[in-house]
Protein backbone atom coordinates (compact mmCIF):
# COMPACT_ATOMS: atom_id res chain seq x y z
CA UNK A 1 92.06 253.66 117.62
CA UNK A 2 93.58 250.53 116.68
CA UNK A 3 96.78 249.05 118.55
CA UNK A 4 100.27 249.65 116.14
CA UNK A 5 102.22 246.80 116.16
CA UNK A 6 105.91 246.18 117.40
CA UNK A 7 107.04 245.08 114.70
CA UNK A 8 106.78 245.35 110.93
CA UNK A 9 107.77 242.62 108.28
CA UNK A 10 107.46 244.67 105.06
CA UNK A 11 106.98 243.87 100.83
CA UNK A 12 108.17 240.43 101.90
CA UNK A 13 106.81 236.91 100.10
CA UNK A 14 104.90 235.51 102.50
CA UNK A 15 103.96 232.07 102.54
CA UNK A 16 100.82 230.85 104.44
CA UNK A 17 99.01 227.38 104.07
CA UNK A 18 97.15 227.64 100.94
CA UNK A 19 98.98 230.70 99.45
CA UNK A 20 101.72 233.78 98.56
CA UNK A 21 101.19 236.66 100.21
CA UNK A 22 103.16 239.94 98.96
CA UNK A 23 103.38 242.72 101.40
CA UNK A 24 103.60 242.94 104.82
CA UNK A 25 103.40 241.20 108.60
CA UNK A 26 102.27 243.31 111.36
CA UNK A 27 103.29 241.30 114.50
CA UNK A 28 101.87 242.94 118.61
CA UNK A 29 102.65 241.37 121.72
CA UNK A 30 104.52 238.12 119.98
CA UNK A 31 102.32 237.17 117.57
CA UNK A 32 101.30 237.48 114.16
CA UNK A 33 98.31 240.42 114.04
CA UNK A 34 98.29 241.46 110.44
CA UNK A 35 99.24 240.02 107.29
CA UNK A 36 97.91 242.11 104.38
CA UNK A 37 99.23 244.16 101.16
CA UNK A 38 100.31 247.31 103.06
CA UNK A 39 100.19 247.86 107.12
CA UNK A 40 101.07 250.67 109.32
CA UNK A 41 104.58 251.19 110.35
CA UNK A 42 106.10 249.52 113.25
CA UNK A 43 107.69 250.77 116.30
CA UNK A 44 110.53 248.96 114.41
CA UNK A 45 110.35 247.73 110.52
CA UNK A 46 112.33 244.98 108.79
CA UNK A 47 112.87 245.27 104.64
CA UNK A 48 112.12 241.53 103.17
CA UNK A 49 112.01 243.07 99.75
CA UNK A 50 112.86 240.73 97.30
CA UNK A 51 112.84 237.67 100.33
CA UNK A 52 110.74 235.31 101.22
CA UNK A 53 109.25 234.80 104.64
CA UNK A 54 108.63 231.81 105.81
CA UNK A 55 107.42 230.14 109.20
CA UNK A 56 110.41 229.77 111.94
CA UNK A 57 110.99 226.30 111.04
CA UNK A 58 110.88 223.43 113.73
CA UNK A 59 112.87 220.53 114.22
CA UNK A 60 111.53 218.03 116.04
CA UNK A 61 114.53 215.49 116.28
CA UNK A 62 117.62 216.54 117.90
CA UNK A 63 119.90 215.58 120.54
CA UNK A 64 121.13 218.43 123.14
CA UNK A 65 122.84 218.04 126.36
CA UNK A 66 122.35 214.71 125.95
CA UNK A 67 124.18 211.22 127.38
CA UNK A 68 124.20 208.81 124.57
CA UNK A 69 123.31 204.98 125.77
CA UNK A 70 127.48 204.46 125.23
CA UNK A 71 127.82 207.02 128.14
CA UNK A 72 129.05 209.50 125.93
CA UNK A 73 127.56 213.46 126.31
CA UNK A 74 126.83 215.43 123.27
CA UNK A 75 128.89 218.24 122.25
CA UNK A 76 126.01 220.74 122.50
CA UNK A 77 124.32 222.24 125.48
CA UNK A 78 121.15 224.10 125.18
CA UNK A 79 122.79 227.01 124.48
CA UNK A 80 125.13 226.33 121.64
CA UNK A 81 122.18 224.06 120.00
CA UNK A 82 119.58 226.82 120.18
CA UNK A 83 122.02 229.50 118.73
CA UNK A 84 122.91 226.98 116.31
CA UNK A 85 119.40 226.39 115.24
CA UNK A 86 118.22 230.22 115.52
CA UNK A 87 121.10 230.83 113.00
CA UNK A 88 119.60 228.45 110.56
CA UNK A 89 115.98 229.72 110.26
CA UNK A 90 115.11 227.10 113.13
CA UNK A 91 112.87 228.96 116.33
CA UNK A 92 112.04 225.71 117.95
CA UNK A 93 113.14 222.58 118.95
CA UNK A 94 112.07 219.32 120.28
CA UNK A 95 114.71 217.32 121.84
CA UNK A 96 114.60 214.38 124.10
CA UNK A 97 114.48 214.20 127.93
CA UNK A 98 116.48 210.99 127.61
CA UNK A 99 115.54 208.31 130.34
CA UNK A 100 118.26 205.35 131.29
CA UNK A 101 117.77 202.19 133.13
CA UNK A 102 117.77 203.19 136.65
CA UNK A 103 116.41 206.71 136.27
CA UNK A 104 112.94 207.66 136.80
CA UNK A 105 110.68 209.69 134.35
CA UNK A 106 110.64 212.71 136.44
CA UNK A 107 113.86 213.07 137.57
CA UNK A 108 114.68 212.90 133.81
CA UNK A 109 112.11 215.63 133.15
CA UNK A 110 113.26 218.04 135.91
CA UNK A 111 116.73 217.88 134.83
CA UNK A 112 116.34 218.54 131.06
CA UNK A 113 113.93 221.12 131.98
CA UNK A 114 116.24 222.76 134.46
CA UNK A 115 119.38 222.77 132.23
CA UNK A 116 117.04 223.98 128.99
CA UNK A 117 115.40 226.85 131.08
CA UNK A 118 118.54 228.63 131.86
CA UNK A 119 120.34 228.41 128.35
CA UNK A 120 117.86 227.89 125.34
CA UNK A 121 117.54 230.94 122.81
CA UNK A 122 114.54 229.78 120.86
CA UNK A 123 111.63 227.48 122.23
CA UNK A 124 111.48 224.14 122.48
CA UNK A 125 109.43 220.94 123.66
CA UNK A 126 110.84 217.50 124.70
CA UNK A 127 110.18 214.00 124.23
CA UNK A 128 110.80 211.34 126.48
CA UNK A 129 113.27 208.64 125.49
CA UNK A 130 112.18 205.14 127.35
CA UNK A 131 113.75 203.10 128.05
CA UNK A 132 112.35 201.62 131.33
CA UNK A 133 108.72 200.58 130.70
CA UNK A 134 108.29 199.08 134.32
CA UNK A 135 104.70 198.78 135.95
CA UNK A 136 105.49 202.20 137.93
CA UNK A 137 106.42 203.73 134.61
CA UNK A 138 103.35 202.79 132.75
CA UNK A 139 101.36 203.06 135.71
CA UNK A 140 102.36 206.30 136.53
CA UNK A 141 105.03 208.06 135.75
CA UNK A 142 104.56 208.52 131.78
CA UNK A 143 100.87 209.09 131.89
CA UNK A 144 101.65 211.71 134.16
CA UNK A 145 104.30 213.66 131.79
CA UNK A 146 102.18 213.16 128.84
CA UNK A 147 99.35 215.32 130.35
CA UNK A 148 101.68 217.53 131.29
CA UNK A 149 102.25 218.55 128.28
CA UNK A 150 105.09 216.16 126.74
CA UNK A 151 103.04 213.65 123.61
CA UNK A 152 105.34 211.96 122.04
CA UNK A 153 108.29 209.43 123.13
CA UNK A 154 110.97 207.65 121.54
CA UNK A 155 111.56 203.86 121.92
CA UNK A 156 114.61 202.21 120.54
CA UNK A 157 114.30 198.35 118.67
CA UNK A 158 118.16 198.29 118.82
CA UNK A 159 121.03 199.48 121.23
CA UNK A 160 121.64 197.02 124.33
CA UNK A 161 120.88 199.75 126.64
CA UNK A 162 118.08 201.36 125.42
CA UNK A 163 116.30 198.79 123.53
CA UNK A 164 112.68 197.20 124.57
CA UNK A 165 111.58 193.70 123.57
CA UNK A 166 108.37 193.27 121.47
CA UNK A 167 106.18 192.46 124.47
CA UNK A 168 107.19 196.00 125.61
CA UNK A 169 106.48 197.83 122.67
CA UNK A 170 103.30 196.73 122.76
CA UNK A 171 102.79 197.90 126.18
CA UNK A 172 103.91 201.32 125.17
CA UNK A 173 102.05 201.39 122.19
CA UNK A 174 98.60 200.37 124.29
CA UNK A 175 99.31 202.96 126.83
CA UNK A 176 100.21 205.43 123.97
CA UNK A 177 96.89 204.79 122.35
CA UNK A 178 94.84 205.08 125.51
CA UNK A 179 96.66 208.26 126.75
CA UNK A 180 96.45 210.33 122.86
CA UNK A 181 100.53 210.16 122.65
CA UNK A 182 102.62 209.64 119.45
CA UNK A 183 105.22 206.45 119.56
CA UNK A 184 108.35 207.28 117.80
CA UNK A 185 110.23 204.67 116.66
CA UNK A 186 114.19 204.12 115.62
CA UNK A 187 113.38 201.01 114.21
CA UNK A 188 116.52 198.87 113.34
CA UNK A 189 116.80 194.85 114.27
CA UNK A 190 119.74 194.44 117.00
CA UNK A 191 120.24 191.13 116.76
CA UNK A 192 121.16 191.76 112.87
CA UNK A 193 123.93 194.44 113.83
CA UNK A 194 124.88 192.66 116.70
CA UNK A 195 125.56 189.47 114.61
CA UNK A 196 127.06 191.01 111.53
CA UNK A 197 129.47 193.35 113.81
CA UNK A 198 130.87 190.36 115.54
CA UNK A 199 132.45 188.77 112.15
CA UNK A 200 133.26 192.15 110.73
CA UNK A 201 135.54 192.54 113.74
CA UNK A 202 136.71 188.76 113.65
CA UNK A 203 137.55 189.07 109.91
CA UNK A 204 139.68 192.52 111.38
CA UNK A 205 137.04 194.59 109.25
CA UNK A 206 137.04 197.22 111.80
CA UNK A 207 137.04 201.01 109.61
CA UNK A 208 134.05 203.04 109.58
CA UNK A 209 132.87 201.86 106.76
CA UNK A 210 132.12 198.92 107.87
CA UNK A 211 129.22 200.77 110.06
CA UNK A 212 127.47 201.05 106.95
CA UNK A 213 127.90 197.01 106.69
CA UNK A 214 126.63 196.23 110.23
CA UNK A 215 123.93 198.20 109.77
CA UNK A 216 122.34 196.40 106.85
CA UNK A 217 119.48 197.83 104.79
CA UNK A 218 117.31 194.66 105.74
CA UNK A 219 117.77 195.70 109.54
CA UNK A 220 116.36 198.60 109.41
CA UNK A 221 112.95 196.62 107.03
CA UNK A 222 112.66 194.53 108.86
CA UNK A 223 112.42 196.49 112.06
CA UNK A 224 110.12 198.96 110.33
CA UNK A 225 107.84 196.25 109.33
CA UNK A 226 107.55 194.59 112.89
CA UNK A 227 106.67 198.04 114.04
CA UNK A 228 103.68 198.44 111.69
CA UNK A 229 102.66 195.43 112.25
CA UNK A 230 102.19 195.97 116.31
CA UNK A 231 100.94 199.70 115.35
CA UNK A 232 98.30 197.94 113.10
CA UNK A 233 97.30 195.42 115.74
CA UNK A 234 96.55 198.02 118.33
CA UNK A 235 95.52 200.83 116.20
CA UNK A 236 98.34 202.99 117.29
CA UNK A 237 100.10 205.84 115.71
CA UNK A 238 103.39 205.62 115.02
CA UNK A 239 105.92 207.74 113.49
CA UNK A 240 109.42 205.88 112.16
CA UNK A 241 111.95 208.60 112.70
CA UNK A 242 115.10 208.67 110.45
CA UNK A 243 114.53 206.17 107.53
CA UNK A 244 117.25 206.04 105.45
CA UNK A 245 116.48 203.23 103.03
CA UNK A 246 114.43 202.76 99.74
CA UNK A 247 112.94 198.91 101.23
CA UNK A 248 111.79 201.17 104.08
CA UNK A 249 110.51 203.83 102.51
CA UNK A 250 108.21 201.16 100.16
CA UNK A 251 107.12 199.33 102.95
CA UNK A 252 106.03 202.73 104.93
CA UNK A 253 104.08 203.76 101.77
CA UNK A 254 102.50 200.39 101.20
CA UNK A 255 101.58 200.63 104.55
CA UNK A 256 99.94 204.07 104.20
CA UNK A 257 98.08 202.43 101.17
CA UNK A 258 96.42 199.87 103.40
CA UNK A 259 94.85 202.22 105.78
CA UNK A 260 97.96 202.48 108.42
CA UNK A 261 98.27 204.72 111.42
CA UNK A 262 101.70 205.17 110.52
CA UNK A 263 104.23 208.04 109.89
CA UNK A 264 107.80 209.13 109.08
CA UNK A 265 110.31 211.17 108.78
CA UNK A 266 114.04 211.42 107.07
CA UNK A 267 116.89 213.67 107.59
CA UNK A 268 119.42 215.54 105.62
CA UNK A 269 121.77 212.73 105.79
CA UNK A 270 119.68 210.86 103.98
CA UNK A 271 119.43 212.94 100.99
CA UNK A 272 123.44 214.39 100.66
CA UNK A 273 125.38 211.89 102.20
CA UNK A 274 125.92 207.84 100.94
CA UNK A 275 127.75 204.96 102.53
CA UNK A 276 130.83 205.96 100.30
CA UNK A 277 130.86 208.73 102.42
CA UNK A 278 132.06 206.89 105.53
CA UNK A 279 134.72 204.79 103.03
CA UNK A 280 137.81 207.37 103.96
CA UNK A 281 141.63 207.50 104.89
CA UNK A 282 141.87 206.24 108.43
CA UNK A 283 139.07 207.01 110.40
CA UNK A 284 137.96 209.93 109.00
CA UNK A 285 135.10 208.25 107.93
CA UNK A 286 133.37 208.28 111.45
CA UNK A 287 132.49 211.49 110.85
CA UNK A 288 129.68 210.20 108.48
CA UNK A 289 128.79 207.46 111.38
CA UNK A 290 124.93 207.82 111.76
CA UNK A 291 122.57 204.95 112.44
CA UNK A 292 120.83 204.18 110.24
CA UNK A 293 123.58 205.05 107.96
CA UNK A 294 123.32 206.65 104.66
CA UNK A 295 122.58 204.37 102.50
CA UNK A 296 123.20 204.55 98.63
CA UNK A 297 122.09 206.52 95.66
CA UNK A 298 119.17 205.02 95.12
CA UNK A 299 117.57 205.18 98.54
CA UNK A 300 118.43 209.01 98.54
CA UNK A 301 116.48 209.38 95.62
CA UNK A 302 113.62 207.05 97.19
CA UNK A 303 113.85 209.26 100.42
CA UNK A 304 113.12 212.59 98.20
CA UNK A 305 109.98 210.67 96.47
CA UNK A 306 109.26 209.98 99.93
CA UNK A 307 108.99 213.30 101.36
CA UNK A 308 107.23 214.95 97.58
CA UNK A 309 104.25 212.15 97.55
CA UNK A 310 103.38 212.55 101.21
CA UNK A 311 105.12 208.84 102.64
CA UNK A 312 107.39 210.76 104.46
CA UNK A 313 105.92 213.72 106.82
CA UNK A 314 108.22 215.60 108.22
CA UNK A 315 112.38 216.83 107.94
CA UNK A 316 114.44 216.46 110.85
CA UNK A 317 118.76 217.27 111.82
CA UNK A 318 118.57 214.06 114.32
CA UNK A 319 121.08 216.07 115.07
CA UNK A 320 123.73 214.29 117.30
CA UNK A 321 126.80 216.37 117.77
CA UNK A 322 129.36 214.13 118.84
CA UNK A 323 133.04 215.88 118.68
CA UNK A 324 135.95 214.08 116.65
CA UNK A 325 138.03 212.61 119.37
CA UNK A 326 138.40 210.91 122.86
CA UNK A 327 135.54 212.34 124.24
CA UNK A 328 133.10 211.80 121.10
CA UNK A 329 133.45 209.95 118.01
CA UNK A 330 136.64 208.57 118.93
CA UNK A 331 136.93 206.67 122.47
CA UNK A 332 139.75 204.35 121.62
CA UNK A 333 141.84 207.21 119.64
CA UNK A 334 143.75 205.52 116.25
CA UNK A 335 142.20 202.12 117.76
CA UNK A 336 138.56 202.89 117.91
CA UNK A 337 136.41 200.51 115.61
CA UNK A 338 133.24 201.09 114.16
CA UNK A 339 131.30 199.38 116.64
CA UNK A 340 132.73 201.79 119.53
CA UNK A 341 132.09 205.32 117.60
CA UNK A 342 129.28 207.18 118.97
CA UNK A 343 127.15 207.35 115.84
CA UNK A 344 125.66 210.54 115.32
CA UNK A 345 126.30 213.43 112.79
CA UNK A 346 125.40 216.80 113.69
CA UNK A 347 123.14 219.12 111.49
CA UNK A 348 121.04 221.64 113.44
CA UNK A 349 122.17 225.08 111.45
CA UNK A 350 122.01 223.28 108.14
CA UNK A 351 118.95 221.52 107.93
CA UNK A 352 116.77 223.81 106.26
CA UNK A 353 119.13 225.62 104.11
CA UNK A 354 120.53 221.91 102.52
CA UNK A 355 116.63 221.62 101.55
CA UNK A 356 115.94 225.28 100.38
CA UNK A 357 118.66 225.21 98.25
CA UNK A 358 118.50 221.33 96.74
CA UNK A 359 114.83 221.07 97.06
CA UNK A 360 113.07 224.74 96.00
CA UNK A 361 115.57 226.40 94.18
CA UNK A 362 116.52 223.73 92.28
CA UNK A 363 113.20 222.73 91.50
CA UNK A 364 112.26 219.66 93.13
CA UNK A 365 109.66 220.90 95.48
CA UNK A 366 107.47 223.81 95.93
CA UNK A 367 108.24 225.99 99.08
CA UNK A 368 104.28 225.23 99.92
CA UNK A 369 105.77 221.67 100.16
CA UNK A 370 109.36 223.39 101.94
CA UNK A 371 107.11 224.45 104.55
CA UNK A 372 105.19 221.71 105.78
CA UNK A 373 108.52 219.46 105.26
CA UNK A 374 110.35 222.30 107.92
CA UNK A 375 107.65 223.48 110.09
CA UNK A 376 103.84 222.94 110.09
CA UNK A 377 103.39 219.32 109.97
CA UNK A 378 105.89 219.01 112.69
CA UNK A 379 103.24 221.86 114.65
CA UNK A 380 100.32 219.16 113.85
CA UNK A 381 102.15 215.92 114.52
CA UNK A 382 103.83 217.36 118.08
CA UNK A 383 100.86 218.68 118.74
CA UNK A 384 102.09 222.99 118.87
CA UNK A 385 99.60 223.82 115.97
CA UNK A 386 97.82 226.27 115.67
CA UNK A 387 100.63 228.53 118.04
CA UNK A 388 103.72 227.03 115.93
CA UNK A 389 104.50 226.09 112.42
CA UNK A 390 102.29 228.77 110.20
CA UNK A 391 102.11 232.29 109.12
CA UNK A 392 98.62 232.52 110.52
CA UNK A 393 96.88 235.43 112.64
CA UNK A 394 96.92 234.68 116.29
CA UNK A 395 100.25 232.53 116.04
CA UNK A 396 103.34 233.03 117.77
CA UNK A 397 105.65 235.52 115.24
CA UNK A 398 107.95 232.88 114.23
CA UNK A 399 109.60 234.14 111.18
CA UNK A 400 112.55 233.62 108.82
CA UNK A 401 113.39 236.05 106.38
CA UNK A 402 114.96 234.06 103.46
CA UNK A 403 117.25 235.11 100.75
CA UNK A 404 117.48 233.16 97.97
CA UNK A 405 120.32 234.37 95.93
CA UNK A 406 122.60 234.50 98.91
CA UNK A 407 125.25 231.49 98.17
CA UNK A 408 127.50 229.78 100.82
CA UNK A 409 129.96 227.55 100.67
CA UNK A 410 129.93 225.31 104.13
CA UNK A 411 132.33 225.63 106.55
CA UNK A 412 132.29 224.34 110.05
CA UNK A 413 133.95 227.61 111.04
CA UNK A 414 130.98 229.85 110.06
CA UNK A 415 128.71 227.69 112.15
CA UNK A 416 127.67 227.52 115.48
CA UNK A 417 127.36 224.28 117.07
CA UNK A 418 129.92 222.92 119.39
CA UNK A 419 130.89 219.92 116.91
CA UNK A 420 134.42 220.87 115.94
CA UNK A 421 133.28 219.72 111.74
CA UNK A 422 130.17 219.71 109.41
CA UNK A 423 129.95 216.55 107.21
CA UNK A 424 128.95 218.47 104.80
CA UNK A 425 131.80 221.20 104.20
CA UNK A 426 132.98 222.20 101.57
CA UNK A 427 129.41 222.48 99.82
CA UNK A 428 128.01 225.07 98.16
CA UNK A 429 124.77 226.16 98.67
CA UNK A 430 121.99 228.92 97.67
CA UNK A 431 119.46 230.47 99.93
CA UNK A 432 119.86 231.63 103.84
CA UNK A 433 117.58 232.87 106.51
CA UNK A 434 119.57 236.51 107.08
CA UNK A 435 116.49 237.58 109.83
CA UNK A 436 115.06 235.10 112.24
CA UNK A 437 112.05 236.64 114.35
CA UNK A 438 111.28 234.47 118.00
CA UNK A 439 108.18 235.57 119.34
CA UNK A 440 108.50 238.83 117.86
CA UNK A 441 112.11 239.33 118.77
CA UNK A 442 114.81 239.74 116.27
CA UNK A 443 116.91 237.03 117.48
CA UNK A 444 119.65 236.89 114.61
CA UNK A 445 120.25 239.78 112.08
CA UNK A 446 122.97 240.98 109.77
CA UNK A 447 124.31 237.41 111.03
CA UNK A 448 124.34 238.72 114.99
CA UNK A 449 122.74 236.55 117.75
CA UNK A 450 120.40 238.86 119.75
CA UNK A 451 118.90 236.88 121.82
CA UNK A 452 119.69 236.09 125.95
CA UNK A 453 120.30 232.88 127.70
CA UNK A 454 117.22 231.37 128.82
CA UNK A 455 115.34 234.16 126.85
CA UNK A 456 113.29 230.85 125.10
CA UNK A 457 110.27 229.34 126.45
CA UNK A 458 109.02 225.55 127.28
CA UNK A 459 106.05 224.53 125.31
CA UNK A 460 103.45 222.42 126.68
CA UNK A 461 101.90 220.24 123.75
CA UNK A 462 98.74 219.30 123.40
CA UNK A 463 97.57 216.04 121.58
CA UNK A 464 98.95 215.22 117.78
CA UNK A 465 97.14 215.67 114.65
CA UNK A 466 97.05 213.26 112.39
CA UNK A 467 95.40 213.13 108.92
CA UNK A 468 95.52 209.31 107.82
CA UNK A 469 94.89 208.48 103.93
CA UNK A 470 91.78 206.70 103.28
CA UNK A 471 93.06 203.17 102.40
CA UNK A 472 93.49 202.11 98.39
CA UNK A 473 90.35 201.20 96.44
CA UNK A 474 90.72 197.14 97.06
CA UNK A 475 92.90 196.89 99.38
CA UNK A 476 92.70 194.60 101.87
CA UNK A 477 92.86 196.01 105.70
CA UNK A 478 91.91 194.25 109.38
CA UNK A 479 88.72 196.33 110.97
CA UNK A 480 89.88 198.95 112.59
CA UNK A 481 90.55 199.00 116.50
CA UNK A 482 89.45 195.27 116.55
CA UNK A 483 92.04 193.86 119.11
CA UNK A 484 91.48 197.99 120.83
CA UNK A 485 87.29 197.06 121.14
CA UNK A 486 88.78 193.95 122.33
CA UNK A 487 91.31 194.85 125.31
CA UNK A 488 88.74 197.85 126.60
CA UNK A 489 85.50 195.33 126.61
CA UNK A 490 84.71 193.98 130.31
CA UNK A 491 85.29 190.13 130.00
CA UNK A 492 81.30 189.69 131.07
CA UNK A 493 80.13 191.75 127.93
C-alpha cells in the first residue's frame, strides 16, 4: 500500500520547468513525492486555490552577521535574516563567510558556521569572501573549503581592505578553474572612487548624493571589462554580482555574444531605486547608499532587458542591512560624509515580491522567467540543483504559496529584518507569498513564523552548472583554454 504523504498542497498553480501544473503537491519525508491533478489527502492539507505555487525562492547574495571591511557589523544576525527571508517566499540563503586580512579561511568558516547553526530558520550555503590570497591560502586553505562543499567566492576590485590587485585575481581565477569553483566578482575600479571622492570632499561636496558621483558609471565598466578580460584569458567562469549600469550590462552581453564564460546578476535596487534617490534633505539620502549605486532611468530599464534576454542570470537582495545611525549608516552622526557611510541597503523580505508584482503581474515577464530569475538558476549556478530551486519529484519541498491579488503598501514596520527602514516604503505592491513550506514544514502561515532557531540546515554544494551560449555567427573569439593547455603542459612537452 503506498506511503500517504505529510503534507498536501492542493488545486494550487504549480509551476515546474517547462510547465503549469493545476492540482496538487503531495510532499513525504521533506520532499516533493507527487505532483499530479488530484492526490490523496495529507496528514495535514494546505488550500492554494486560486494561488500560485512556486519554488521557495533562493537568494544567493546577502550579507548576515556580517563585519563590513569599514569594521562596521550588519544589523542582522542569522536569525532575524532567515525570518526575514522565510517571510518573503525566500527558504534559502547564501551568504558570505567573510575573510579579513589576518584571518584564516577556516577560522572564518567555523565561525559563520557556528553562529548560522544555532539561529537560521531556513537553509542556507556560504561563500567565502577573500580577501587574503597568500601561498597558504591558495595552497591550502581554499581548495580545502571548496571540496567541502563551499563553490563559489567573492573577490572585491575596490575597497582598500578587501580589494586584490590584478596579479591576484588571476591567481584566484586559475585556482578557481582548476578546483570547478565559481569567481564572483564586485567589479568597480578603486582608484576611480578613490580619486573622484578626494575632490568631492575638497570642493565640501560631502551629501550622499555625491556617493552616486564617486561611484561613476565608467568605474564600474571598466572594472567589469578587466574582469572578462582575465576570465577570457584563463577560461574561467565568472559571475559579476550587482551590476547596476546600462555600459555594464552591454559589455556583459557583448561578451556573452563572443563565446564568454561569464555571468551576472542585478538586484532590486537596480530596478526601483535611481541616483535621485540618494539626492535628499540632510542625510537622509544614505539610506539609498549602495555600491554600485543606482544608477539612472535608463540603466534600470537596461537592467530589466538584462534579466528578460538571458544577459543577466540571476536576482539577488545583496542585502546589507546597515541601521540608520552611529552604529551603521551613520558613524560621524550630522557630520558623516558619503565616503564614511557604510553602503549597503537592505532587501531580504522584499526581493521577490518587488519582482512578482513589477515584473509578472504587470506584464513584463512570465513567472516561467520569475522563477529561474528567484530560484532555479541560482540552484544550477551554486551548484544545490537538482535538491533546490524546482518543483520537481525527489526535491527538497521548498514551496511558496503566492497570492496575487493580495496588495501591500511597504512599511518597514510590517517587516522583519533588524534594519530600523525599507528604502522602499511607502510603495504599493501586488502579490505575497501567504504560505512558505521549508522542507516540508510550514514555516510562515496566516503571516506567523513557525519555525525554531537553528531548525535550518547547512548545504554542502556541489560544482556549478553553467550553460554558456554558443558564440555569434562571425564573431571573432581566442581558442578556447589556450593560455589553460598552456599553464597545465609540462615545459618538456
Amino acid at each position: 500500500m503506498e506511503q500517504g504523504f505529510d503534507l498536501t498542497v492542493r488545486r494550487g498553480r504549480i509551476v515546474t520547468d517547462d510547465a503549469i501544473i493545476e492540482g496538487d503537491v503531495g510532499i513525504r519525508d521533506g520532499r516533493i513525492a507527487a505532483i499530479a491533478a488530484k492526490l490523496p489527502p495529507g496528514t495535514r492539507d494546505v488550500d492554494a486555490a486560486g494561488r500560485w505555487v512556486l519554488p521557495g525562492g533562493i537568494d544567493s547574495h546577502c550579507h548576515v552577521e556580517q563585519l563590513s571591511g569599514m569594521g562596521v557589523m550588519s544589523a542582522d544576525d542569522f536569525y532575524s535574516a532567515t525570518v526575514s527571508a522565510a517571510f518573503g517566499g525566500t527558504t534559502t540563503i547564501i551568504p558570505f563567510a567573510a575573510q579579513h586580512r589576518g584571518t584564516s579561511i577556516p577560522e572564518v568558516v567555523r565561525d559563520y558556521a557556528e553562529r548560522a547553526r544555532t539561529k537560521a530558520v531556513i537553509d542556507y550555503g556560504f561563500h567565502l569572501i577573500l580577501a587574503n590570497p597568500d601561498e597558504p591560502t591558495l595552497a591550502r586553505d581554499l581548495p580545502d573549503a571548496i571540496r567541502g562543499g563551499i563553490s563559489s567566492l567573492k573577490v572585491y576590485m575596490t575597497y582598500d581592505s578587501l580589494k586584490l590587485d590584478d596579479y591576484q585575481l588571476l591567481d584566484v581565477l586559475e585556482l578557481a578553474r582548476e578546483q570547478g569553483a565559481l569567481v564572483m566578482v564586485h567589479a568597480e575600479n578603486n582608484d576611480i572612487i578613490k580619486w573622484l571622492a578626494k575632490r568631492l570632499l575638497e570642493r565640501g561636496h560631502t551629501a550622499p548624493k555625491f556617493h552616486a558621483v564617486a561611484h561613476d558609471p565608467l568605474a564600474e565598466a571598466e572594472a567589469a571589462n578587466r574582469a572578462i578580460t582575465f576570465s577570457r584569458l584563463l577560461d574561467a567562469p565568472i559571475l559579476i554580482v550587482h551590476v547596476a549600469g546600462g555600459d555594464t550590462v552591454e559589455l556583459i552581453r557583448g561578451a556573452r555574444h563572443l563565446g564568454a564564460h561569464v555571468l551576472a546578476e542585478s538586484c532590486p535596487q537596480y530596478l526601483f531605486l535611481t541616483a535621485e534617490d540618494l539626492d535628499r534633505a540632510g542625510l537622509e539620502g544614505a539610506k539609498f547608499c549602495c555600491s554600485p549605486p543606482p544608477r539612472d532611468a535608463g540603466s534600470q530599464e537596461s537592467v530589466w532587458q538584462g534579466f528578460l534576454d538571458g544577459t543577466l542570470q540571476t536576482y539577488s537582495s545583496d542585502h546589507a542591512p546597515y541601521r540608520f545611525d552611529k552604529t551603521g549608516k551613520l558613524p560621524k552622526g550630522e557630520q558623516t560624509t558619503f565616503k564614511d557611510m557604510a553602503n549597503g541597503v537592505p532587501g531580504l523580505e522584499l526581493r521577490m515580491p518587488l519582482l512578482f508584482s513589477e515584473g509578472v503581474l504587470k506584464g513584463r515577464m512570465d513567472i516561467h522567467q520569475f522563477v529561474r530569475l528567484t530560484a532555479s538558476n541560482h540552484a544550477d549556478l551554486y551548484g544545490l540543483a537538482p535538491r533546490k530551486g524546482r518543483i520537481a519529484i525527489g526535491a527538497d519541498a521548498d514551496l511558496a504559496i503566492w497570492n496575487p491579488d493580495r496588495e501591500t503598501r511597504i512599511a518597514h514596520a510590517d517587516l522583519h529584518d533588524e534594519v530600523g527602514y525599507t528604502p522602499y516604503e511607502g510603495r504599493v505592491i501586488k502579490g505575497w507569498p501567504e504560505v512558505v513550506v521549508s522542507r516540508g514544514r510550514v514555516v510562515v502561515e496566516n503571516n506567523v513564523l513557525h519555525a525554531e532557531r537553528g531548525s535550518g540546515q547547512y548545504l554542502r554544494r556541489g560544482s556549478p552548472r553553467f550553460e554558456w551560449p554558443q558564440p555569434r555567427a562571425g564573431a571573432s573569439r581566442r581558442p578556447a583554454g589556450l593560455v589553460a593547455r598552456a599553464l597545465a603542459s609540462d615545459k618538456s612537452a
